[in-house]
N, C-alpha and C. Protein backbone atom coordinates (compact mmCIF):
# COMPACT_ATOMS: atom_id res chain seq x y z
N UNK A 1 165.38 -61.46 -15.90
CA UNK A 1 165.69 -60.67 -14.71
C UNK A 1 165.28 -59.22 -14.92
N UNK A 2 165.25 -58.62 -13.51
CA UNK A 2 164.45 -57.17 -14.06
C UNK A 2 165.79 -56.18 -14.11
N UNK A 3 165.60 -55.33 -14.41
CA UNK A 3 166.63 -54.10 -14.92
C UNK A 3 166.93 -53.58 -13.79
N UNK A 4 166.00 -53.69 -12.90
CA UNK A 4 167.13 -53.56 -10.78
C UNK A 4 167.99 -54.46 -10.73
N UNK A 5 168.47 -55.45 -11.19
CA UNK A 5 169.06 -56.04 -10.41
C UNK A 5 170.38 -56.50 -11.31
N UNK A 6 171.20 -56.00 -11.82
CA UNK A 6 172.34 -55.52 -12.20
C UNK A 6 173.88 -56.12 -12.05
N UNK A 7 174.10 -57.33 -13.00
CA UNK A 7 175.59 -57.55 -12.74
C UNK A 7 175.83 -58.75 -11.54
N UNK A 8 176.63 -57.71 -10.70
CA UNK A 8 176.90 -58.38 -9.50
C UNK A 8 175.73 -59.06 -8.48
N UNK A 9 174.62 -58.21 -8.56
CA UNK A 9 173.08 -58.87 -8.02
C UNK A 9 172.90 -59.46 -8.40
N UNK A 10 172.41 -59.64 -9.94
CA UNK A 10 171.95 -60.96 -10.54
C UNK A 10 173.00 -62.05 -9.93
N UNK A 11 174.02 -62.10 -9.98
CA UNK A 11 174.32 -63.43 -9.44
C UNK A 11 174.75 -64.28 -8.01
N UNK A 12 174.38 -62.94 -7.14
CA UNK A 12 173.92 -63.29 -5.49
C UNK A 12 172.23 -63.81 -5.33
N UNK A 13 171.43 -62.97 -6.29
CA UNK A 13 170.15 -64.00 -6.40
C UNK A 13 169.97 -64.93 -6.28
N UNK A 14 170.99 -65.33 -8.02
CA UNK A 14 170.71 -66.64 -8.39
C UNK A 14 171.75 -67.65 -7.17
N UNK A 15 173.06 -67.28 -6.94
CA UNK A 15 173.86 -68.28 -5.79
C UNK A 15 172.87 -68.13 -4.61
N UNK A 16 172.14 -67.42 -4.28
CA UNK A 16 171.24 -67.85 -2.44
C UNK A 16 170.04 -68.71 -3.07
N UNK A 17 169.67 -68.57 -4.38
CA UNK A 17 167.93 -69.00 -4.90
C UNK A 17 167.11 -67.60 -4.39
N UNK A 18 167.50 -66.54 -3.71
CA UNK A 18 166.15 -65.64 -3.73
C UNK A 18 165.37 -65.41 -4.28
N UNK A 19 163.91 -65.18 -4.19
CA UNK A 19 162.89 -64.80 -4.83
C UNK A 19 162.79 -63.64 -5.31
N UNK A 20 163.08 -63.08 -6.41
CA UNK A 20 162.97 -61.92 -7.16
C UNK A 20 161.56 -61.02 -7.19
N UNK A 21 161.24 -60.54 -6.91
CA UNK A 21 159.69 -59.58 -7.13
C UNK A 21 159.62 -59.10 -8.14
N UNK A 22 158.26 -59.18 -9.05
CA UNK A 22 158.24 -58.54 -10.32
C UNK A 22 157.75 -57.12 -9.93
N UNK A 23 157.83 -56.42 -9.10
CA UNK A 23 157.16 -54.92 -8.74
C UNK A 23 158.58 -53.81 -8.34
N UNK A 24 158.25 -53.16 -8.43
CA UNK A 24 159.18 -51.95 -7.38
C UNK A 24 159.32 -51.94 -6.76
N UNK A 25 160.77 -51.53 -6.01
CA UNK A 25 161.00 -51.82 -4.49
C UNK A 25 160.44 -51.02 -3.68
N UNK A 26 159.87 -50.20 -4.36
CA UNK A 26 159.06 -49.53 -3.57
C UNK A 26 157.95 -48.68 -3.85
N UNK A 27 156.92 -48.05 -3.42
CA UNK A 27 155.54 -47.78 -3.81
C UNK A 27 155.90 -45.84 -3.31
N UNK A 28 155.74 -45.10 -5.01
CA UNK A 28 155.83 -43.87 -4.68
C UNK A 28 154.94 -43.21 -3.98
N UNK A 29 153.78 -43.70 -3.83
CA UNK A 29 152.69 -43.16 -2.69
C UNK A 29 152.54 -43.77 -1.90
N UNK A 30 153.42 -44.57 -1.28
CA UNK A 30 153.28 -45.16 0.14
C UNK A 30 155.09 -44.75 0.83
N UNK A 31 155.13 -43.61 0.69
CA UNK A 31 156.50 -43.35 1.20
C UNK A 31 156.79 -43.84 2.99
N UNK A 32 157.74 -44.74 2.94
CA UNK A 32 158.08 -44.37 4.89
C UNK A 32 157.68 -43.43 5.74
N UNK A 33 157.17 -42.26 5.08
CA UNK A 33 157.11 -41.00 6.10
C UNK A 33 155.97 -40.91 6.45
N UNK A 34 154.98 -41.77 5.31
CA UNK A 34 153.40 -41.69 5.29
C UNK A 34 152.87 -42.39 6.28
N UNK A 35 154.01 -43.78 6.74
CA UNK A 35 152.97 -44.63 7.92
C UNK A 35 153.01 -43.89 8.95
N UNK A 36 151.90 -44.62 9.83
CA UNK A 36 151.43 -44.35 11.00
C UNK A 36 152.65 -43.55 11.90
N UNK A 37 153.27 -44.07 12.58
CA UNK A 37 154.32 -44.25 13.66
C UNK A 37 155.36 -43.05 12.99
N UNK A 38 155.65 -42.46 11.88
CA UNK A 38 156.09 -41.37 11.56
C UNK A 38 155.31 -40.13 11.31
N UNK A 39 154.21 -40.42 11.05
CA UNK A 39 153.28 -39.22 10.62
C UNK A 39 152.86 -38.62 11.77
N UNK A 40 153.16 -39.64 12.82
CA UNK A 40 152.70 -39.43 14.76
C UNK A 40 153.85 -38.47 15.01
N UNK A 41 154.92 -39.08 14.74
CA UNK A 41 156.64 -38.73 15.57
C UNK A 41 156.60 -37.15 15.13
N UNK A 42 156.08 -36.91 13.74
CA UNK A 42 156.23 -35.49 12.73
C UNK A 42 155.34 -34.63 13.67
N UNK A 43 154.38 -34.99 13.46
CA UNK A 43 153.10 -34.25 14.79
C UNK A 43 153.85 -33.73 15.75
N UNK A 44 154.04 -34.63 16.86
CA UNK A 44 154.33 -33.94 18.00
C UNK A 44 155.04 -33.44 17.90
N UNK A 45 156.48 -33.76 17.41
CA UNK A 45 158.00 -33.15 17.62
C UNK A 45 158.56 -32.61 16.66
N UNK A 46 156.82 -31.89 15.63
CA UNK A 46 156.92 -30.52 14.62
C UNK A 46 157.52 -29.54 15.11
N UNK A 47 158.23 -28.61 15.07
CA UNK A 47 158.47 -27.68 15.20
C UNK A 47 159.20 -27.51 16.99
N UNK A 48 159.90 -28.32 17.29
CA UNK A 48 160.49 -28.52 18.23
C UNK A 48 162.34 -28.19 17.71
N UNK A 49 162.72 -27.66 18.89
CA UNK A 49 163.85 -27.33 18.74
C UNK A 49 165.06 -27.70 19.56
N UNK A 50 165.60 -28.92 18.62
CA UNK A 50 166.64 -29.95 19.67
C UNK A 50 168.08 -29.69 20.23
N UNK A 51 168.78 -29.48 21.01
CA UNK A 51 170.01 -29.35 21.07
C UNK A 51 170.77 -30.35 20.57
N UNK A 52 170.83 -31.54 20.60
CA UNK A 52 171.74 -32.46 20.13
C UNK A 52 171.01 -33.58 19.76
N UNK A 53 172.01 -34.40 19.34
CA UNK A 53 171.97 -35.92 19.46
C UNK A 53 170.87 -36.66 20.13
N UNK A 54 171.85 -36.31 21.48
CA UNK A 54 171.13 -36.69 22.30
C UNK A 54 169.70 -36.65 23.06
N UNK A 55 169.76 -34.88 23.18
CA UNK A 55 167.96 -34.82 23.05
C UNK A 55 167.10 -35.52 22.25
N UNK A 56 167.42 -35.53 21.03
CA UNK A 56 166.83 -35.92 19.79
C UNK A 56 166.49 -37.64 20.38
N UNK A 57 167.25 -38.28 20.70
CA UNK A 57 167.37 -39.83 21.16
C UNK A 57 166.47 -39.97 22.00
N UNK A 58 166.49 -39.04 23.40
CA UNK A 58 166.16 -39.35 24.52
C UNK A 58 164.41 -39.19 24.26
N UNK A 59 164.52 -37.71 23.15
CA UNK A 59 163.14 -37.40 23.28
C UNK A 59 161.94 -38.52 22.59
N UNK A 60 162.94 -38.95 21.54
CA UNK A 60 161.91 -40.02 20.69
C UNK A 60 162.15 -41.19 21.93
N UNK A 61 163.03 -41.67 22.40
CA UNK A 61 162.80 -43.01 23.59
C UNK A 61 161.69 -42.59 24.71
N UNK A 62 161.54 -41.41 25.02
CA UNK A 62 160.63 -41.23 25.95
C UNK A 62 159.26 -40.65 25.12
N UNK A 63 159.08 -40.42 24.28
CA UNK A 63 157.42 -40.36 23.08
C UNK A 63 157.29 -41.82 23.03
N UNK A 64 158.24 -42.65 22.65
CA UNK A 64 157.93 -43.95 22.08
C UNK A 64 157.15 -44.90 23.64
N UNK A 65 157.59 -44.72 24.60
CA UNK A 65 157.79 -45.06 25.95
C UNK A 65 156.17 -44.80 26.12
N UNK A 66 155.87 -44.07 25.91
CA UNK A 66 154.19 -43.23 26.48
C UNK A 66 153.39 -43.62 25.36
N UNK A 67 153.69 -44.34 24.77
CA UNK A 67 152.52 -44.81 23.81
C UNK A 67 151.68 -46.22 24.04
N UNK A 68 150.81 -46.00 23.85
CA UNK A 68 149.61 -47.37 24.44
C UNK A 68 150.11 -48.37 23.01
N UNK A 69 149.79 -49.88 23.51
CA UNK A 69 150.10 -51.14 22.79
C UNK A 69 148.83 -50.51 21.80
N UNK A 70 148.21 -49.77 21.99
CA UNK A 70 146.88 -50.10 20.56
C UNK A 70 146.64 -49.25 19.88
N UNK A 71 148.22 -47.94 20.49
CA UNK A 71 148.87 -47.06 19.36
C UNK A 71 149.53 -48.01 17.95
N UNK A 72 150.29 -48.96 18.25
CA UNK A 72 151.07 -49.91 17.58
C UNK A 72 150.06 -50.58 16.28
N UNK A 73 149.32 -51.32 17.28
CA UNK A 73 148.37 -51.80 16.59
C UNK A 73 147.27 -51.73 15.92
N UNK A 74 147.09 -50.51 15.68
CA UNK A 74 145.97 -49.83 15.10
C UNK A 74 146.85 -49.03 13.47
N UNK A 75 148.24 -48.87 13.86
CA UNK A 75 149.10 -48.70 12.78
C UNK A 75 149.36 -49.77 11.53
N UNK A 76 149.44 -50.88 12.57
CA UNK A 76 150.26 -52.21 12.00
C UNK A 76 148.47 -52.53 11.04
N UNK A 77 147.55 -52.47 11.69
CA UNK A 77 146.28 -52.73 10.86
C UNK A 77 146.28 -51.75 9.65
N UNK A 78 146.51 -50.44 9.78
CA UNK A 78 146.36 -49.97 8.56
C UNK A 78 147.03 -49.94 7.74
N UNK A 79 148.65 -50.63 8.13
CA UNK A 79 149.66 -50.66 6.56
C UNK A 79 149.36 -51.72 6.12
N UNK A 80 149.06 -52.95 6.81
CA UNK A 80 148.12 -54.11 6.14
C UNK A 80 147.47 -54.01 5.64
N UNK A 81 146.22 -52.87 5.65
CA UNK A 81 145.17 -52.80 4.45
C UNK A 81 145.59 -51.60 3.47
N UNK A 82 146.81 -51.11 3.98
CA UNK A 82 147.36 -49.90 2.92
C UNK A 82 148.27 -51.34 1.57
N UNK A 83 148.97 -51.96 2.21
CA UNK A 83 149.32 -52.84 1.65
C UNK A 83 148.42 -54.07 1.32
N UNK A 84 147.51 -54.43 1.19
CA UNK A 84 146.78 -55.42 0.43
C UNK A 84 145.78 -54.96 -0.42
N UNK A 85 145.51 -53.27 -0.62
CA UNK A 85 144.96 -52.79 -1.79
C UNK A 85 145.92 -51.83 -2.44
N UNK A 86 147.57 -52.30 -2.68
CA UNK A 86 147.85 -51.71 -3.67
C UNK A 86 147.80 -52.23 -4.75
């Protein structure tokens, strides 16, 4: 077992059968912030100045709202090839 998975994990693994990954849970140069669909959200609503919550909500539901289907998909293509040459 790998050295993530600790004690009480190791033996929810082994009781479901999950498949363990021999890699890291995660890739230090492929951070969340780097894909597509955040590196977009950072852009526009750089240096914007929110009153609340709620702005904050409304404004990303209405950015997300105005985006073309081949905004999506032109993302989803490149973490696929960001992810099949790591």
């Amino acid at each position: 077992m790998s050295p993530f998975f600790p004690g009480v994990t190791q033996n929810l693994v082994q009781q479901f059968s999950w498949e363990q990954f021999d890699h890291l849970p995660y890739s230090p140069d492929l951070a969340p912030s780097d894909y597509h669909l955040f590196l977009n959200l950072k852009r526009d609503f750089g240096g914007r100045s929110l009153d609340s919550d709620d702005d904050a909500k409304n404004g990303v539901q209405q950015w997300l709202s105005s985006l073309a289907a081949s905004f999506f998909e032109g993302g989803i293509d490149r973490l696929v090839s960001a992810t099949t040459n790591v």
